[in-house]
C-alpha atoms as a PDB file:
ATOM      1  CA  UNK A   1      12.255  17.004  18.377  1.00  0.00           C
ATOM      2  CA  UNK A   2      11.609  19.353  15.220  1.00  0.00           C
ATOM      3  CA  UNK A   3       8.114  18.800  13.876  1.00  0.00           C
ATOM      4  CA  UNK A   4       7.444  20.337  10.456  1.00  0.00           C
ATOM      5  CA  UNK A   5       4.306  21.265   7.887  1.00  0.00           C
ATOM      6  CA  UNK A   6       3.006  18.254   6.927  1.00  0.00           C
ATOM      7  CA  UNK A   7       3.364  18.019   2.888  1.00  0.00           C
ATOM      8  CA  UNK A   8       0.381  17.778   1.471  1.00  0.00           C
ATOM      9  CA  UNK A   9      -0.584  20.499   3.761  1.00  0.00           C
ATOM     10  CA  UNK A  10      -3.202  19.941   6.062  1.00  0.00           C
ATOM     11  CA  UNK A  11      -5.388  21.135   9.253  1.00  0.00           C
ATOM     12  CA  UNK A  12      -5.064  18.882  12.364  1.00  0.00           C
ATOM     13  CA  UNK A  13      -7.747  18.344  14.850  1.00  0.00           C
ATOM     14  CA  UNK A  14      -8.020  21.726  17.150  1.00  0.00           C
ATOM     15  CA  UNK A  15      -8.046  23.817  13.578  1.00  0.00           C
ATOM     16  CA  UNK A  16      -3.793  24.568  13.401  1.00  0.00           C
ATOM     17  CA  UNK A  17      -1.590  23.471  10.379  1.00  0.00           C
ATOM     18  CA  UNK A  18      -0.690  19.742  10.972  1.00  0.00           C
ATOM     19  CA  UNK A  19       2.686  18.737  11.763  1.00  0.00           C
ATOM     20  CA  UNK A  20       4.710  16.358  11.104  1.00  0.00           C
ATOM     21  CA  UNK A  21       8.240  14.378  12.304  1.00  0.00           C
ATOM     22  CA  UNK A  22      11.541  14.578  10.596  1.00  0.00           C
ATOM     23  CA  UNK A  23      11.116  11.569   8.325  1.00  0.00           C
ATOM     24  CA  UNK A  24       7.474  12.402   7.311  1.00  0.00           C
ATOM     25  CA  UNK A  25       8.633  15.997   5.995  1.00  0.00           C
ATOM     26  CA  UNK A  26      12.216  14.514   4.355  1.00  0.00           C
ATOM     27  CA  UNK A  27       9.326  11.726   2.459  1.00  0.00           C
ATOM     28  CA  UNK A  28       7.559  14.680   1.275  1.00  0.00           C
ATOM     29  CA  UNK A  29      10.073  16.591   0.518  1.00  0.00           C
ATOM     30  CA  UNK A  30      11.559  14.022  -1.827  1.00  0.00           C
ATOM     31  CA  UNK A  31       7.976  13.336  -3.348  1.00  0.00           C
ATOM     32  CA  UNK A  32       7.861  17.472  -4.039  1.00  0.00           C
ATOM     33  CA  UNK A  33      11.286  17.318  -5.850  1.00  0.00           C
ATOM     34  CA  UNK A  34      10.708  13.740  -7.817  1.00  0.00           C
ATOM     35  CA  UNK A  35       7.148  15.097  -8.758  1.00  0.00           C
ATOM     36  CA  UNK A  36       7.633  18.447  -9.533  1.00  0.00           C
ATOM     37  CA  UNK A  37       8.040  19.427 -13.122  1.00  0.00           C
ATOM     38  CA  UNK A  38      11.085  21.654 -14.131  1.00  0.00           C
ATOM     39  CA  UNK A  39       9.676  24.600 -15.299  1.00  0.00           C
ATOM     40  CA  UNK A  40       6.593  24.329 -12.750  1.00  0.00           C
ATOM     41  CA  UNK A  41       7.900  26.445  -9.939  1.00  0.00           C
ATOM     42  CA  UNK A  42       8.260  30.282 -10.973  1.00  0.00           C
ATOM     43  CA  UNK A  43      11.126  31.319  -8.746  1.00  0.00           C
ATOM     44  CA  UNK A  44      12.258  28.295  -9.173  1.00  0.00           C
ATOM     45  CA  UNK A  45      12.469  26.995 -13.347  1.00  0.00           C
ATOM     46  CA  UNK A  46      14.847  24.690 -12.435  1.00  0.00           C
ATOM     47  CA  UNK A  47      13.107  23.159  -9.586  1.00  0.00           C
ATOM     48  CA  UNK A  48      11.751  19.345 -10.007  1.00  0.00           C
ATOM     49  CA  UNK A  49      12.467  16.308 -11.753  1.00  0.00           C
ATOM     50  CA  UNK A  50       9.326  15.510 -13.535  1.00  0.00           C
ATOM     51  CA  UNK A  51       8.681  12.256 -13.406  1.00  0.00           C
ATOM     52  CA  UNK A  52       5.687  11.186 -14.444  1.00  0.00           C
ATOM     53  CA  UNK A  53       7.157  13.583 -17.894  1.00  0.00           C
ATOM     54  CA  UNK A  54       9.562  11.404 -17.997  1.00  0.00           C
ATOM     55  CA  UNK A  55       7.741   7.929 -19.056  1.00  0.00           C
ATOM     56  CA  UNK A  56       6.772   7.208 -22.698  1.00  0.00           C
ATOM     57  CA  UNK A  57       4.927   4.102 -23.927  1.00  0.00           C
ATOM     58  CA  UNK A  58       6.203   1.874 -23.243  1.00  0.00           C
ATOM     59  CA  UNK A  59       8.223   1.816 -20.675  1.00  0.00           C
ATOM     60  CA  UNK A  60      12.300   0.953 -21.093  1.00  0.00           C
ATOM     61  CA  UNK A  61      15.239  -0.391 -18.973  1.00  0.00           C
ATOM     62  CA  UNK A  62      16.804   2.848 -20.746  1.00  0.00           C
ATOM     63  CA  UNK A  63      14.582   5.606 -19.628  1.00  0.00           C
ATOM     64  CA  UNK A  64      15.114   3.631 -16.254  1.00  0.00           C
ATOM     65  CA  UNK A  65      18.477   4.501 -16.288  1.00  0.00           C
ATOM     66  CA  UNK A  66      18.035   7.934 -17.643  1.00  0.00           C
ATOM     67  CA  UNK A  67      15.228   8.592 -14.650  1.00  0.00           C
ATOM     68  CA  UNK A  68      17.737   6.644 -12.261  1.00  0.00           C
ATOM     69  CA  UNK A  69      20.745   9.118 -13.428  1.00  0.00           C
ATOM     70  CA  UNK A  70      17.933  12.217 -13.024  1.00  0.00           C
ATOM     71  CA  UNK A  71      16.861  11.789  -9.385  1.00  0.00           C
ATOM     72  CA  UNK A  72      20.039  10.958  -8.086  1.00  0.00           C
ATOM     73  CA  UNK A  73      21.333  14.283  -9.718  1.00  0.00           C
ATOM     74  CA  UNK A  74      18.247  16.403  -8.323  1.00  0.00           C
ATOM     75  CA  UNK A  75      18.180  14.637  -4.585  1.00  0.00           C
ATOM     76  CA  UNK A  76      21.880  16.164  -4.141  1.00  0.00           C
ATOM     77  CA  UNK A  77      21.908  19.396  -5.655  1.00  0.00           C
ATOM     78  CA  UNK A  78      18.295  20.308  -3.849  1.00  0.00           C
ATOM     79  CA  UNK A  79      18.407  17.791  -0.680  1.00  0.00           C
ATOM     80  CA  UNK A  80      21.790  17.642  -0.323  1.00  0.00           C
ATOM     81  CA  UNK A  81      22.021  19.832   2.600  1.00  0.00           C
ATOM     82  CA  UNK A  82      19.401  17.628   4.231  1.00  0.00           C
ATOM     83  CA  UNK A  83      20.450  14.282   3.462  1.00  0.00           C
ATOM     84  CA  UNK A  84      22.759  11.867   2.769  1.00  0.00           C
ATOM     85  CA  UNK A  85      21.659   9.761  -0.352  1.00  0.00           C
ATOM     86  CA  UNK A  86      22.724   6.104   0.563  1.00  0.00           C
ATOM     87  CA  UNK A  87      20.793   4.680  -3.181  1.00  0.00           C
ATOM     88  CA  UNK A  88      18.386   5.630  -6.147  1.00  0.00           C
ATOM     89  CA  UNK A  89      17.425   2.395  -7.700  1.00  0.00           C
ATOM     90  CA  UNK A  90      14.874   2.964 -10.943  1.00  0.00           C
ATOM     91  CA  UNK A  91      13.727  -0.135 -12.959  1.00  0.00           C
ATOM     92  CA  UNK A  92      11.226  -1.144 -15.532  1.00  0.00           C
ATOM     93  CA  UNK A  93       8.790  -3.400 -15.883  1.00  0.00           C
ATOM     94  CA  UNK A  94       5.908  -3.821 -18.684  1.00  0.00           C
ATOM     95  CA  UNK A  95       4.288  -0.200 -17.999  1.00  0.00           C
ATOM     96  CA  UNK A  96       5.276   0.822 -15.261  1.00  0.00           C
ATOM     97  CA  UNK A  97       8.446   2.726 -14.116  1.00  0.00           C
ATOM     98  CA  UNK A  98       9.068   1.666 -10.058  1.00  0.00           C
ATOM     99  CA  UNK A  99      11.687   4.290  -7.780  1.00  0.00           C
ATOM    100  CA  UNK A 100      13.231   3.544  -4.583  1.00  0.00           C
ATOM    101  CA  UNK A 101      15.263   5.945  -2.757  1.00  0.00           C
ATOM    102  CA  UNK A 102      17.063   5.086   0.333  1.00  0.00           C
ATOM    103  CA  UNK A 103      18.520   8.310   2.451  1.00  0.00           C
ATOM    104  CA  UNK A 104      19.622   9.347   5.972  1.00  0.00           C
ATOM    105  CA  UNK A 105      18.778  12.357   7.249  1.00  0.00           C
ATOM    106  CA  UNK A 106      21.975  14.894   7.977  1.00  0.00           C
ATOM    107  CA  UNK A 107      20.806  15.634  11.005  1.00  0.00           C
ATOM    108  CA  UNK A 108      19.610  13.102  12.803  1.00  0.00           C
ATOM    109  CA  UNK A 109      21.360  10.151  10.977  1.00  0.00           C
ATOM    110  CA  UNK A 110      18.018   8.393  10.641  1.00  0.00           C
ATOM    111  CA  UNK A 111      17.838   5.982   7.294  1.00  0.00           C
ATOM    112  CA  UNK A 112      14.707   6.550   5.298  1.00  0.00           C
ATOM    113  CA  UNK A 113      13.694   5.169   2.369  1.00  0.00           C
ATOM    114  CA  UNK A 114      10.675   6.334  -0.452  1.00  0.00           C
ATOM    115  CA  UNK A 115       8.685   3.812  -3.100  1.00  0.00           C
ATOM    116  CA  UNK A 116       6.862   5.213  -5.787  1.00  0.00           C
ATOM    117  CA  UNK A 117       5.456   3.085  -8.896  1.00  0.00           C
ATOM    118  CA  UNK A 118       4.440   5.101 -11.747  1.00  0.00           C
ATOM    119  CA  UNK A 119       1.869   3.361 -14.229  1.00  0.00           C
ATOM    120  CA  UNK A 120       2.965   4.924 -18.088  1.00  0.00           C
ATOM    121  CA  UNK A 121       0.076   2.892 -20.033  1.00  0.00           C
ATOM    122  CA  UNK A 122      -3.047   5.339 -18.539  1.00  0.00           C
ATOM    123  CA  UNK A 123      -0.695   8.473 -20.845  1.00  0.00           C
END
């Protein structure tokens, strides 16, 4: 089995970088991409989807859509060599802007799937 840096990184008990399994690092390597602003990375300007940039007040089946369209775009041009995206549902309610990806992993073959809820009315 593969174990990987755990994402955020971290220190495990005997004082060595933590590891972590394949779905673990894949979970954090979507949160990276979905998180990351474009424009954040310097090698890398076109890195990231942003999205917690992406929410205005308030909140819109629209910008759902948009953000829906945007992550689905990202996962396969920067994760595509690492996974299969299987569905990128985004949807809006009151405030708050709610993802769910669902993925397997290329090598393996091992679904995964990522929540995230993003609050817009604390902006």
């Amino acid at each position: 089995m593969t174990r990987h840096t755990t994402f955020p990184l971290q220190v495990d008990a005997h004082g060595s970088t933590a590891r972590s399994d394949e779905n673990d690092y894949i979970a954090g390597l979507v949160e990276q991409l979905l998180f990351t602003a474009p424009g954040e990375r310097v090698n890398r300007p076109d890195f990231g989807v942003g999205v917690a940039e992406l929410l205005f007040n308030p909140v819109s089946p629209e910008v759902a859509v948009t953000t829906q369209l945007v992550i689905h775009g990202a996962l396969q041009q920067w994760l595509g060599d690492l996974i299969d995206v299987a569905e990128v549902l985004v949807s809006a309610e009151d405030s708050t802007l709610f993802i769910r990806v669902a993925y397997s992993a290329r090598r393996s073959g091992q679904p995964g799937t990522v929540r995230f809820a993003i609050d817009g009315s604390t902006r």
